[in-house]
Protein backbone atom coordinates (compact mmCIF):
# COMPACT_ATOMS: atom_id res chain seq x y z
CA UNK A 1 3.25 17.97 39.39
CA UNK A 2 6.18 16.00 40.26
CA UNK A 3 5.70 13.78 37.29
CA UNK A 4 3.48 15.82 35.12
CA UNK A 5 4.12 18.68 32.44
CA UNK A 6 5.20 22.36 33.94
CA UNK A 7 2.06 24.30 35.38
CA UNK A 8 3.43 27.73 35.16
CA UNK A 9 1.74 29.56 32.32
CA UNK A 10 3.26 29.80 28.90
CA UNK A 11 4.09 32.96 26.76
CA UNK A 12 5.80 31.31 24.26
CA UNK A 13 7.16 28.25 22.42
CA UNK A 14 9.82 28.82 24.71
CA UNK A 15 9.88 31.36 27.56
CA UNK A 16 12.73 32.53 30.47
CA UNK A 17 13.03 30.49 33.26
CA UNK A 18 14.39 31.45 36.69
CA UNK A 19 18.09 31.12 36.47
CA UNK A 20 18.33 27.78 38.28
CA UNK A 21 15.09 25.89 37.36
CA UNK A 22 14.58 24.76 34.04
CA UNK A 23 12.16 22.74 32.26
CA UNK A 24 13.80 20.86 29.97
CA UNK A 25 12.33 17.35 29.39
CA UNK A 26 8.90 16.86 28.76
CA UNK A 27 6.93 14.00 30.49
CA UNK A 28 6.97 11.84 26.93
CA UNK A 29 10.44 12.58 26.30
CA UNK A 30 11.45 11.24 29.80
CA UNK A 31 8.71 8.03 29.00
CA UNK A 32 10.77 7.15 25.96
CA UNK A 33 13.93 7.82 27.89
CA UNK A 34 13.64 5.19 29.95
CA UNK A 35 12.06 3.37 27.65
CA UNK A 36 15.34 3.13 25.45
CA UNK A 37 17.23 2.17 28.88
CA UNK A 38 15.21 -0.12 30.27
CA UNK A 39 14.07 -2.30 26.85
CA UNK A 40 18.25 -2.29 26.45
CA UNK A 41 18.64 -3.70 30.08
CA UNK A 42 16.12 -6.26 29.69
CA UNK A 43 17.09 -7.45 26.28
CA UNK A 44 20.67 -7.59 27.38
CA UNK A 45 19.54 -9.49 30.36
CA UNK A 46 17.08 -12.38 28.82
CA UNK A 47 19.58 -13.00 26.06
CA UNK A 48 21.26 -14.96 28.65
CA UNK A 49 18.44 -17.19 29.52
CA UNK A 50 16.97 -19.36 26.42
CA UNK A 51 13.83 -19.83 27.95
CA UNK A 52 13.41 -16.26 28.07
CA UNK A 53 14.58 -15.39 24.13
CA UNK A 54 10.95 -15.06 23.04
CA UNK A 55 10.91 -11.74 25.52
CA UNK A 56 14.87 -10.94 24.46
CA UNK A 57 13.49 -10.30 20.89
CA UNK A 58 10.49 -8.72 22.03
CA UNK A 59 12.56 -5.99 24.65
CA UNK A 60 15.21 -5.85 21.24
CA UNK A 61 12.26 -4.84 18.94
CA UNK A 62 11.40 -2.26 21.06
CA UNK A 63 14.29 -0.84 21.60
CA UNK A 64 14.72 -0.51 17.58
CA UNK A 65 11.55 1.13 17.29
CA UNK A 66 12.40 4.00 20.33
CA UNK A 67 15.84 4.37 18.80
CA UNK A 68 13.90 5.00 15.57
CA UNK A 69 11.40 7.33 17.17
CA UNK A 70 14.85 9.22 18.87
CA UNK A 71 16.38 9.69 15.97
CA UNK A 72 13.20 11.54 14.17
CA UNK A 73 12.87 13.04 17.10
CA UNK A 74 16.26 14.44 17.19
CA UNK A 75 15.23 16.47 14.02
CA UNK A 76 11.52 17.57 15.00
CA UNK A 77 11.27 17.11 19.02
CA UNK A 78 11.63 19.96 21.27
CA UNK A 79 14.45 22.56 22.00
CA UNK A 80 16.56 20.41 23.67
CA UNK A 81 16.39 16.70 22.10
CA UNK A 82 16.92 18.13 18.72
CA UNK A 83 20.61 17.16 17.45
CA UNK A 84 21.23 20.55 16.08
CA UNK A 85 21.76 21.73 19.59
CA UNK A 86 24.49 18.80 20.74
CA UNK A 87 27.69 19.93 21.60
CA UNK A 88 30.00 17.28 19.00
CA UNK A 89 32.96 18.98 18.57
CA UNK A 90 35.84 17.65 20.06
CA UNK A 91 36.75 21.01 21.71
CA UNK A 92 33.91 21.08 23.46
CA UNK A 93 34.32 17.47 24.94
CA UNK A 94 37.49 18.65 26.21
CA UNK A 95 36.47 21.71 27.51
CA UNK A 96 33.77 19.92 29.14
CA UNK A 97 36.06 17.45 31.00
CA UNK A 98 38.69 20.34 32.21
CA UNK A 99 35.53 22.61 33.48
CA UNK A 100 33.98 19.43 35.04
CA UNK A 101 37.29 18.61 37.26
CA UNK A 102 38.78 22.14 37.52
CA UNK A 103 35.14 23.52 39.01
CA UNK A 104 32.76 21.54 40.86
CA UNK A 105 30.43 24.17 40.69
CA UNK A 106 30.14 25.46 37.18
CA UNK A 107 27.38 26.69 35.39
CA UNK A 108 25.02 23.87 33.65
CA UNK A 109 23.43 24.44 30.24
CA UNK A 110 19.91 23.32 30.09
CA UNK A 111 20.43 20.93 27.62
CA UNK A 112 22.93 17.78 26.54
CA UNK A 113 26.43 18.80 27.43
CA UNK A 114 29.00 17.49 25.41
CA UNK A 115 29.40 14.43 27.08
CA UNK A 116 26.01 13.34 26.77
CA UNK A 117 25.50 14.67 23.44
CA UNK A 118 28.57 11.91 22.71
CA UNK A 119 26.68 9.56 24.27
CA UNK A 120 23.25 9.78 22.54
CA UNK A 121 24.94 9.41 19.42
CA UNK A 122 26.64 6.21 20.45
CA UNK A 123 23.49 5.09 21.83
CA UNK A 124 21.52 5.37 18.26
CA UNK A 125 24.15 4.09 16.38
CA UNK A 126 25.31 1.30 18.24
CA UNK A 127 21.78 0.34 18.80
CA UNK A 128 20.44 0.43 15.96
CA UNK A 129 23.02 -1.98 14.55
CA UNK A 130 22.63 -4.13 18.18
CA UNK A 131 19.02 -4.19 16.41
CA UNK A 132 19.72 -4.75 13.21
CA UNK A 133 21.96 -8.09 13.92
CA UNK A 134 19.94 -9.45 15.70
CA UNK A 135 17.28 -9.45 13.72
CA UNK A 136 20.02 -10.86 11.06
CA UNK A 137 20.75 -13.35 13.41
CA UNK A 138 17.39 -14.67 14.84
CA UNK A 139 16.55 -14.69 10.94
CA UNK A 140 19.55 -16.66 9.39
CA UNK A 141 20.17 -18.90 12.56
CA UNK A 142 16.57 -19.69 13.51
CA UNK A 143 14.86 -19.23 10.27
CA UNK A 144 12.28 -16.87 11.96
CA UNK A 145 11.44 -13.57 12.57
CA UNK A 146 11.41 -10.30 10.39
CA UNK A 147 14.52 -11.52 8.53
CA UNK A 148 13.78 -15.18 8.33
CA UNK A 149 13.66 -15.42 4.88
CA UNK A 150 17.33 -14.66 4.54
CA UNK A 151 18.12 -18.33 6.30
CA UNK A 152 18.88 -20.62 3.20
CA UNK A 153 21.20 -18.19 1.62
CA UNK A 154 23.11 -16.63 4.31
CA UNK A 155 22.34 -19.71 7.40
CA UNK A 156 26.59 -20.30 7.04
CA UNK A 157 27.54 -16.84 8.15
CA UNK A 158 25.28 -17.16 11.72
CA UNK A 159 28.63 -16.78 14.08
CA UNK A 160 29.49 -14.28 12.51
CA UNK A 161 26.99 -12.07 13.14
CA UNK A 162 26.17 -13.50 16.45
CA UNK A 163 29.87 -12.30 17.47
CA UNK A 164 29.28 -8.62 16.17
CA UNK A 165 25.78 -8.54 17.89
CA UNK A 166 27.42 -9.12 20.89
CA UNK A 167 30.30 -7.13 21.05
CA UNK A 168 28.38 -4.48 19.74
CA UNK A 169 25.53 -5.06 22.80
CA UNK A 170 28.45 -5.44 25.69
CA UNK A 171 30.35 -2.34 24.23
CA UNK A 172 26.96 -0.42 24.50
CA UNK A 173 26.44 -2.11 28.01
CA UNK A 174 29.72 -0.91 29.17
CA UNK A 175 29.40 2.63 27.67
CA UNK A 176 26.09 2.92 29.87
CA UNK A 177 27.89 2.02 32.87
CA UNK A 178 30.44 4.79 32.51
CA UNK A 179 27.24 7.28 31.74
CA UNK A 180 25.62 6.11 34.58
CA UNK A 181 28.73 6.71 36.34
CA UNK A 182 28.79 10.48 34.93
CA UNK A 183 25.31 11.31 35.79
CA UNK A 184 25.78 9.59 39.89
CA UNK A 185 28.87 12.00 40.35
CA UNK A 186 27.12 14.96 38.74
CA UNK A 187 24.32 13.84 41.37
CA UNK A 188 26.25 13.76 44.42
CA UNK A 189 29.62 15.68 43.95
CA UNK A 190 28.39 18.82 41.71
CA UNK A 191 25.10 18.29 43.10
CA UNK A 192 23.04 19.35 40.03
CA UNK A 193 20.21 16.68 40.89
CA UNK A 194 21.07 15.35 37.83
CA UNK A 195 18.98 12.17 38.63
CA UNK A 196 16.35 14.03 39.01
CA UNK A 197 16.50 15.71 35.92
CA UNK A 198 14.90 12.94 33.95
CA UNK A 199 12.48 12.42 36.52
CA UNK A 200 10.69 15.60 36.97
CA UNK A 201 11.65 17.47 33.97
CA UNK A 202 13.46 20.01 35.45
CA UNK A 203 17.29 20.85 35.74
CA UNK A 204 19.32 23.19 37.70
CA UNK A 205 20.92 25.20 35.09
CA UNK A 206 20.37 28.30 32.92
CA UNK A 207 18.24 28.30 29.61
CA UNK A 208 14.59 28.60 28.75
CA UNK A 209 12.02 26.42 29.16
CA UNK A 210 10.91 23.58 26.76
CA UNK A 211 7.59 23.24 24.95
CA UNK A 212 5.89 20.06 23.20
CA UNK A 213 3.43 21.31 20.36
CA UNK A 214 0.41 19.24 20.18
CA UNK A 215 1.28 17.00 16.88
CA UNK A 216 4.65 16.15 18.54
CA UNK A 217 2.76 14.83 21.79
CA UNK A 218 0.68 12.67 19.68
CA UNK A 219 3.89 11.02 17.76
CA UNK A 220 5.44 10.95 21.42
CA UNK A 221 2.49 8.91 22.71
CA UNK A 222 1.82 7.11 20.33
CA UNK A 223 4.75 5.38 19.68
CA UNK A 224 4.96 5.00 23.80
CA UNK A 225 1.22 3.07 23.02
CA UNK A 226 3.02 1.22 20.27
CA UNK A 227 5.53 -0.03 22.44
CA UNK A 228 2.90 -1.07 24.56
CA UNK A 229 0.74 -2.72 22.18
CA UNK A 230 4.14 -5.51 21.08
CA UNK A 231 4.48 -6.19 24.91
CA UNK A 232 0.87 -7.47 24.76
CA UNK A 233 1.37 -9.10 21.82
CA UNK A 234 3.80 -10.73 22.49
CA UNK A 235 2.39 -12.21 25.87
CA UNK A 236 -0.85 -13.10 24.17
CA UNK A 237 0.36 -15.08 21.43
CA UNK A 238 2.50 -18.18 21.26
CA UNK A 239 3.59 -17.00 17.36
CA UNK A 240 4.18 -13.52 16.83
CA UNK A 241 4.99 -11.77 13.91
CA UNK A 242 8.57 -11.31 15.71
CA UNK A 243 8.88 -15.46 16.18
CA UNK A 244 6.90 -16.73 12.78
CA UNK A 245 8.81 -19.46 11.39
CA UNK A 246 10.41 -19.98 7.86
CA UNK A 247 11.09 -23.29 8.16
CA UNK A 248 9.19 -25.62 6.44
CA UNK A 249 7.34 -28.10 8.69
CA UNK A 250 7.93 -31.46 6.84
CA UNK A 251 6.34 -34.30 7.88
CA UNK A 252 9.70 -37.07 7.43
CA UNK A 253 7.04 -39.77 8.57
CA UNK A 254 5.03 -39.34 5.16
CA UNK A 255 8.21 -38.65 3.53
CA UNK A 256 9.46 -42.35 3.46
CA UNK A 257 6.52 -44.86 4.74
CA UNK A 258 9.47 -47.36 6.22
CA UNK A 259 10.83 -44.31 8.55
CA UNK A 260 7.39 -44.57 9.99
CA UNK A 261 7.69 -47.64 11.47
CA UNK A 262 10.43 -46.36 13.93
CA UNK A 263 7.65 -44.69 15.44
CA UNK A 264 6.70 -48.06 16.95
CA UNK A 265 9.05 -47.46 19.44
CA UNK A 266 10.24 -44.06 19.90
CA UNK A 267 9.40 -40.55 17.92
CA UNK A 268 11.67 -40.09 15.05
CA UNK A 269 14.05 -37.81 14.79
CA UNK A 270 15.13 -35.53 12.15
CA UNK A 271 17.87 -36.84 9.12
CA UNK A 272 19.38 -33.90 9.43
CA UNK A 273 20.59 -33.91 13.02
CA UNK A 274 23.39 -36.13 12.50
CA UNK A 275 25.76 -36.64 9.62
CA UNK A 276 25.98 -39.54 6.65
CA UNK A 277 28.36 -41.63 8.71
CA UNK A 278 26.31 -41.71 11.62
CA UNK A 279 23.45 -42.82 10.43
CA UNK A 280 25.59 -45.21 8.64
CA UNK A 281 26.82 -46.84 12.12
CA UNK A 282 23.54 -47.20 13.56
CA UNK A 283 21.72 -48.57 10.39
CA UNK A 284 24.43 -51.40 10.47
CA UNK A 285 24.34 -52.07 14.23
CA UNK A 286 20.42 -52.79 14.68
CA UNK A 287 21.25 -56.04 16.44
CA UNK A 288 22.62 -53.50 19.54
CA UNK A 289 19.79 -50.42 18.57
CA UNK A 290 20.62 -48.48 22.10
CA UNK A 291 20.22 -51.76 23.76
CA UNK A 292 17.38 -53.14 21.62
CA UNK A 293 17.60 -55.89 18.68
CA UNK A 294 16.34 -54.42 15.81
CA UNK A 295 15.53 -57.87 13.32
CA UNK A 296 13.65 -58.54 9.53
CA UNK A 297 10.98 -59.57 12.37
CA UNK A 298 10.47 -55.58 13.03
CA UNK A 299 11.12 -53.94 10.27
CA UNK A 300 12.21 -55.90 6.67
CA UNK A 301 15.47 -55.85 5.20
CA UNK A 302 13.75 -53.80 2.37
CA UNK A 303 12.31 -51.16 4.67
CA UNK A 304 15.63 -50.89 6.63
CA UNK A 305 17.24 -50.12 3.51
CA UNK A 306 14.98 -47.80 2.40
CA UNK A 307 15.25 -45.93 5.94
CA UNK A 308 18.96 -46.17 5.72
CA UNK A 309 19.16 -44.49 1.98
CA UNK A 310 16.51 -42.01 3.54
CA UNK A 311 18.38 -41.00 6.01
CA UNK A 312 21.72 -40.91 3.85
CA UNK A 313 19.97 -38.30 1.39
CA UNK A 314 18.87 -36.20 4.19
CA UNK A 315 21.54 -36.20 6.75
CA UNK A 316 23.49 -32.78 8.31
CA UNK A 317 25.73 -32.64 5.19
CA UNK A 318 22.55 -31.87 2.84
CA UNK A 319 20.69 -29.91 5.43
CA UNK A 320 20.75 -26.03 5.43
CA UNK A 321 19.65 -26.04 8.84
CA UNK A 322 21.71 -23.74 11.03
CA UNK A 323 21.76 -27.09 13.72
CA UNK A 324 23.19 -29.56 10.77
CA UNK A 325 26.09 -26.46 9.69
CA UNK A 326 26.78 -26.40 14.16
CA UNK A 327 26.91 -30.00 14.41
CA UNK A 328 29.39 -30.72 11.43
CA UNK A 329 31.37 -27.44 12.83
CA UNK A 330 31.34 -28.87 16.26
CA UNK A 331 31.98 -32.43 15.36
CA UNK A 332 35.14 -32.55 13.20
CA UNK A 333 36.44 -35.77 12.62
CA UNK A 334 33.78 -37.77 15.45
CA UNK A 335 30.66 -39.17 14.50
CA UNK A 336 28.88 -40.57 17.33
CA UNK A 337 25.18 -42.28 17.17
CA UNK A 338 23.78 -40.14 19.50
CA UNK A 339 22.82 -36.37 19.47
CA UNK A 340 24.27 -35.88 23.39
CA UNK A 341 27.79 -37.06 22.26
CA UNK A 342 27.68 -34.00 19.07
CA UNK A 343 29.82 -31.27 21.39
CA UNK A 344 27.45 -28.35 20.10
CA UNK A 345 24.39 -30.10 21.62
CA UNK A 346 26.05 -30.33 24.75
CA UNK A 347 27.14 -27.04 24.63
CA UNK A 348 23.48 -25.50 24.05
CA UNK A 349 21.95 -27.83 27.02
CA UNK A 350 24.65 -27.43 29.32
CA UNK A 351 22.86 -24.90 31.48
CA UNK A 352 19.58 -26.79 30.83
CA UNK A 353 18.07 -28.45 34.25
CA UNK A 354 15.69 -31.47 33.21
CA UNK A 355 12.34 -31.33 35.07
CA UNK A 356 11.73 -34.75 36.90
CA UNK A 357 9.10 -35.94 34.36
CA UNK A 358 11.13 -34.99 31.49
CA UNK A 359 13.10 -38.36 32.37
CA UNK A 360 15.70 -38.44 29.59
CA UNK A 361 17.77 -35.73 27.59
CA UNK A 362 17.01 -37.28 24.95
CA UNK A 363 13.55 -36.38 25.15
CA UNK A 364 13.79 -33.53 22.95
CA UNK A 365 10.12 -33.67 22.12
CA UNK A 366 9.20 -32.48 25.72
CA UNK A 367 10.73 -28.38 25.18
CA UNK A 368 10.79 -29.31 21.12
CA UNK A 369 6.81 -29.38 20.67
CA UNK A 370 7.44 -29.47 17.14
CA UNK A 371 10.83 -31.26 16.86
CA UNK A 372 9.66 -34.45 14.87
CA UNK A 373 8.74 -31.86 11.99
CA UNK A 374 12.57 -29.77 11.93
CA UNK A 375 11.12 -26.89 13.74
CA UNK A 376 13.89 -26.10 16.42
CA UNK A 377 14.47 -22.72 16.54
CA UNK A 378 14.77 -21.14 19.74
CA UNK A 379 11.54 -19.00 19.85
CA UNK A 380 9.32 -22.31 19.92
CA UNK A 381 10.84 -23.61 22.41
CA UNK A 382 8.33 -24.48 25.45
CA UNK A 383 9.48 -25.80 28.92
CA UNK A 384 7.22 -28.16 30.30
């Protein structure tokens, strides 16, 4: 009973309740309640660890598709989730405030008081555009995802969006706080067992009782099963449809036969991690190659020129890849030889802690499974 639907028998869609016991949320109501809070909290969370992003989209895709559910809801749920009964007038947030302080023991309506009401529509509407930038993001910084087809024409305006998806997530993370604030001092000062509310259903307030119709229950649960259903997904497959790739997996190797030979002696990186003059400086210093002599004995003056206008014609400044755009952003007037001297690379591993048989930061290869083909993108990124 405590976490189950009301056992008292039903006259109507909605019958009188006892003055002070109210059933107001249904059980799938409160499911996709916490739902909405908890895929928030856990997106919010993993978005600070990289090795985690794979789950930050998954807990963000959820959360779209319960905010979407909410807001249909809000127009065909029950009594009391339906937006026609919200209190949104500003009088009424006022009043609600100077009844709240000037009686600690007021009468509760059954369903969202004006503050609340407030709230839920911040909640949908800053969500769903917490939602929809990321998926903007993931899709024109990585190049994967739902959106990732919109990375070659829109790959330049990444930080931009990545700054309103996160203002937009911390202003909704801060607005939560203060509700969670709200609902602990209508707990324990007005002592309405607000808490509670959301647990068992019931509130301590006046109204009539609330009643799911049959159809509605099956739309509840089975978006709750749908939820479900991209957890498991997600956790069963490397590549999801929320991680596939757009970028194209290019083989440089076959590209130009003389890159191959570099090969001989380490795994060759992408042209487009480091710009024209780079490449420029290490082409012309083989005879010091990172402490190696690179002669016409290894590779012939023909190949090396052939790698060196190879890697010209493919470097960061004719890339469209979102790490070429960071590196030239990042680099301004430097341009060192190595990837761990470009500031935005050692911004993005700063946090990173080698394993012991990872050896070198420059083994890129060892998270990058796929970094000798251009594929860097966060969601395929796998820690040894």
């Amino acid at each position: 009973m405590f976490f189950g639907e009301k056992t008292h028998q039903k006259t109507s869609a909605c019958t009188m309740n006892t003055p002070k016991r109210v059933f107001v949320w249904p059980l799938c109501t409160r499911i996709i309640h916490w739902i909405i809070a908890t895929s928030f909290l856990l997106a919010f969370i993993t978005s600070f660890f990289y090795q985690w992003y794979v789950w930050h989209i998954c807990f963000g895709f959820i959360f779209g598709v319960v905010l979407l559910f909410r807001i249909i809801w809000g127009f065909i749920g029950p009594h009391y989730a339906t937006f026609k009964t919200f209190q949104l007038s500003l009088n009424a947030l006022k009043y609600y405030f100077v009844e709240k302080i000037q009686n600690r023991w007021r009468t509760i309506h059954a369903g969202h008081n004006a503050a609340s009401s407030w709230f839920t529509i911040i909640v949908l509407s800053f969500g769903i555009l917490i939602v929809i930038s990321g998926l903007v993001v993931q899709g024109i910084e990585d190049a994967s995802g739902l959106l990732g087809f919109l990375h070659p024409s829109y790959f330049q305006f990444s930080t931009h969006f990545m700054w309103l998806h996160s203002v937009l997530a911390y202003t909704l993370f801060a607005c939560s706080m203060i509700h969670i604030l709200g609902v602990l001092i209508e707990q324990f000062y007005h002592k309405t067992h607000m808490v509670f509310a959301m647990i068992t259903g019931y509130k301590k307030a006046t109204g009539e009782d609330a009643h799911v119709s049959l159809p509605l229950h099956i739309f509840a649960y089975g978006s709750i099963a749908l939820c479900l259903f991209i957890v498991l997904h997600v956790k069963s497959y490397e590549e999801t449809f929320l991680t596939q790739t757009y970028v194209e997996k290019r083989d440089f190797q076959a590209e130009n036969s003389a890159y191959k030979q570099c090969s001989s002696c380490h795994k060759p990186y992408p042209p487009f991690m480091l710009p024209k003059d780079s490449w420029a400086k290490l082409m012309q210093g083989l005879e010091n190659h990172f402490g190696e002599t690179i002669s016409e004995h290894n590779i012939t003056k023909a190949d090396q020129e052939s790698i060196y206008a190879y890697l010209i014609a493919h470097s960061a400044e004719d890339s469209n890849h979102t790490l070429a755009l960071k590196t030239l952003q990042s680099l301004g007037e430097l341009r060192p030889l190595s990837m761990k001297k470009v500031p935005y690379w050692r911004d993005i591993h700063e946090n990173v802690v080698l394993p012991v048989d990872v050896k070198s930061a420059s083994n890129c290869f060892a998270c990058h499974k796929d970094f000798e083909y251009g594929i860097l993108d966060k969601a395929h990124i796998r820690r040894p």
